[in-house]
C-alpha atoms as a PDB file:
ATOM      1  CA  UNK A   1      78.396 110.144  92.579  1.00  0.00           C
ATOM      2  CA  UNK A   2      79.416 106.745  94.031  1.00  0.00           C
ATOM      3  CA  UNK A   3      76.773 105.929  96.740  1.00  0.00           C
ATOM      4  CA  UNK A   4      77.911 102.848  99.081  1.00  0.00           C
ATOM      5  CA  UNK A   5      74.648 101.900 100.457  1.00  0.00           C
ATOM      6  CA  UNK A   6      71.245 101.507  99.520  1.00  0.00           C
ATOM      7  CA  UNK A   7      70.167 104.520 101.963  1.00  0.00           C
ATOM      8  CA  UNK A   8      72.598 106.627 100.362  1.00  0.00           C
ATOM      9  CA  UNK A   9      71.491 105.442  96.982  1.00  0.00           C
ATOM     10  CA  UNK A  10      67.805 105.976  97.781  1.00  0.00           C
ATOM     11  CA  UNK A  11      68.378 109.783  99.113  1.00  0.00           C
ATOM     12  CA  UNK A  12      70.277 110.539  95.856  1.00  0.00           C
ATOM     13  CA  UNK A  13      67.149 109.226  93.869  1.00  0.00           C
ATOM     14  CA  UNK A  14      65.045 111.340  96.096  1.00  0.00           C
ATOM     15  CA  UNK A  15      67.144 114.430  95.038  1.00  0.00           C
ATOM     16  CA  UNK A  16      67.276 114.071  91.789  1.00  0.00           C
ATOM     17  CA  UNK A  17      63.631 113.827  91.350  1.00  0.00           C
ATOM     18  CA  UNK A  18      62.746 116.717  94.037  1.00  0.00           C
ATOM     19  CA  UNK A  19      64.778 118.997  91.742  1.00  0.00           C
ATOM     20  CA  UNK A  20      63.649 117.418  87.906  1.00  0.00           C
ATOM     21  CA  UNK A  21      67.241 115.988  87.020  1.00  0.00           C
ATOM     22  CA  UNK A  22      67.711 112.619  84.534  1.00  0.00           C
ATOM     23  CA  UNK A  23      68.863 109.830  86.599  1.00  0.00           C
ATOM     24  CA  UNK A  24      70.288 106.827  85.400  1.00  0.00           C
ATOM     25  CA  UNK A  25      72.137 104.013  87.790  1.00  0.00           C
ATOM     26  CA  UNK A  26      74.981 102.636  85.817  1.00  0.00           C
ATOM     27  CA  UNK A  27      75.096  98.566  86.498  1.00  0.00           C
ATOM     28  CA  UNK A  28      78.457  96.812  87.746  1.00  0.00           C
ATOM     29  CA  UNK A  29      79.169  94.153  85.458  1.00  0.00           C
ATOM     30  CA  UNK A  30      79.366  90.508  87.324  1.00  0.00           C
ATOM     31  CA  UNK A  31      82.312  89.186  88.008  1.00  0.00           C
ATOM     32  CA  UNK A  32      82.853  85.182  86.720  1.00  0.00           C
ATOM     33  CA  UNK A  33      84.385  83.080  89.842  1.00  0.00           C
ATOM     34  CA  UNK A  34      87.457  82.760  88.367  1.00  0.00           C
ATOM     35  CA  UNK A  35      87.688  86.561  88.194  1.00  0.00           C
ATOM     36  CA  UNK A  36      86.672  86.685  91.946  1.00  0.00           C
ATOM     37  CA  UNK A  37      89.019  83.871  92.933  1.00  0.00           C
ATOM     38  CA  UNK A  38      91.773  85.842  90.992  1.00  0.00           C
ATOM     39  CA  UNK A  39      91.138  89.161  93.199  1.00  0.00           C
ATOM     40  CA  UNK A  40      91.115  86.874  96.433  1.00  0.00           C
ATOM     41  CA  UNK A  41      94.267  85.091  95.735  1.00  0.00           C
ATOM     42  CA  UNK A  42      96.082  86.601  93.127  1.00  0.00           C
ATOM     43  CA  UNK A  43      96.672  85.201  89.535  1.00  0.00           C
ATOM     44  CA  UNK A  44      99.592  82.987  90.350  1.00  0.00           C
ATOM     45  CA  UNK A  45      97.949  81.133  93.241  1.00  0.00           C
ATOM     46  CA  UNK A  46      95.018  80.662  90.973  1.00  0.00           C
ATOM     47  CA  UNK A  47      97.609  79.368  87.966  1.00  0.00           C
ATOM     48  CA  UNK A  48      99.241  77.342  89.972  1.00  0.00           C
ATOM     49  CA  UNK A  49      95.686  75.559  91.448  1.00  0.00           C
ATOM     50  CA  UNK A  50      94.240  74.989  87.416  1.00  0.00           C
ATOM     51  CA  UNK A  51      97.791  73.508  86.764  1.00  0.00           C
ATOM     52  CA  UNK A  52      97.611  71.071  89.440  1.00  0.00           C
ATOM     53  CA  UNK A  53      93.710  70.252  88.745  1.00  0.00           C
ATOM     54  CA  UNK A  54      94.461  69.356  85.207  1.00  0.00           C
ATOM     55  CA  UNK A  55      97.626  67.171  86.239  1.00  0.00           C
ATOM     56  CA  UNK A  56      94.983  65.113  88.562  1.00  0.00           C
ATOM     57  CA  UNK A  57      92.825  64.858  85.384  1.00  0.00           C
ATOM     58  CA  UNK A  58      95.491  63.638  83.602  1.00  0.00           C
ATOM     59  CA  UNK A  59      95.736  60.788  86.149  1.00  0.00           C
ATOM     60  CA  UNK A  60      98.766  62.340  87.702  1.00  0.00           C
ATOM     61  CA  UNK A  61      98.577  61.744  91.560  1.00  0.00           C
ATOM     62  CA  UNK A  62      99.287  59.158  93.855  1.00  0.00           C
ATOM     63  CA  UNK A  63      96.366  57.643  96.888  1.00  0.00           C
ATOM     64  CA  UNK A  64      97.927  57.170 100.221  1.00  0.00           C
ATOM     65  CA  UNK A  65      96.921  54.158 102.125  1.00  0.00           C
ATOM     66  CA  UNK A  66      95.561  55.707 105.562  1.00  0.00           C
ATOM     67  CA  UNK A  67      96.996  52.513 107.282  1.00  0.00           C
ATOM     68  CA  UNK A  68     100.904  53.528 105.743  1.00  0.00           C
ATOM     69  CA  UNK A  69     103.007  55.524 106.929  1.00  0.00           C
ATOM     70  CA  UNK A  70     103.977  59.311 104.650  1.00  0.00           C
ATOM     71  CA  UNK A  71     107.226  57.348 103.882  1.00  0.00           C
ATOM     72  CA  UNK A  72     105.877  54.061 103.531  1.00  0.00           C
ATOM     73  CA  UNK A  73     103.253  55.371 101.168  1.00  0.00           C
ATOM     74  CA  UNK A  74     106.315  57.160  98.514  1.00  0.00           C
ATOM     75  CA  UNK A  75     108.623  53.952  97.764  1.00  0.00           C
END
């Protein structure tokens, strides 16, 4: 059985013990952030984001001057 709340959860317990039957709640393993970042956005998107962090640790990326303009800023 797959209860999806704690009620439901709670009622089951209650069953099982009313009629004398083992019960044993199996635990979810924890998912890592990456591994919940991967099922929000998809493994690409998530790629794509670690390849552009370690190209900014590499020192590859460019500060704009707030006072330049976009195309000011690229020459």
């Amino acid at each position: 059985m797959h209860p999806e709340t704690k009620e439901q959860l709670a009622a089951l317990k209650a069953i099982a013990k009313a009629l004398k039957v083992p019960f044993q709640k199996e635990q979810k393993a924890e998912l890592t952030e990456r591994e919940k970042t991967v099922n929000l956005y998809g493994i690409e998107m998530v790629e794509a984001i670690e390849k552009a962090e370690e190209s900014i640790k590499k020192g590859n990326f460019k500060t704009l001057d707030p006072t330049k303009s976009l195309w000011e800023n690229i020459q």
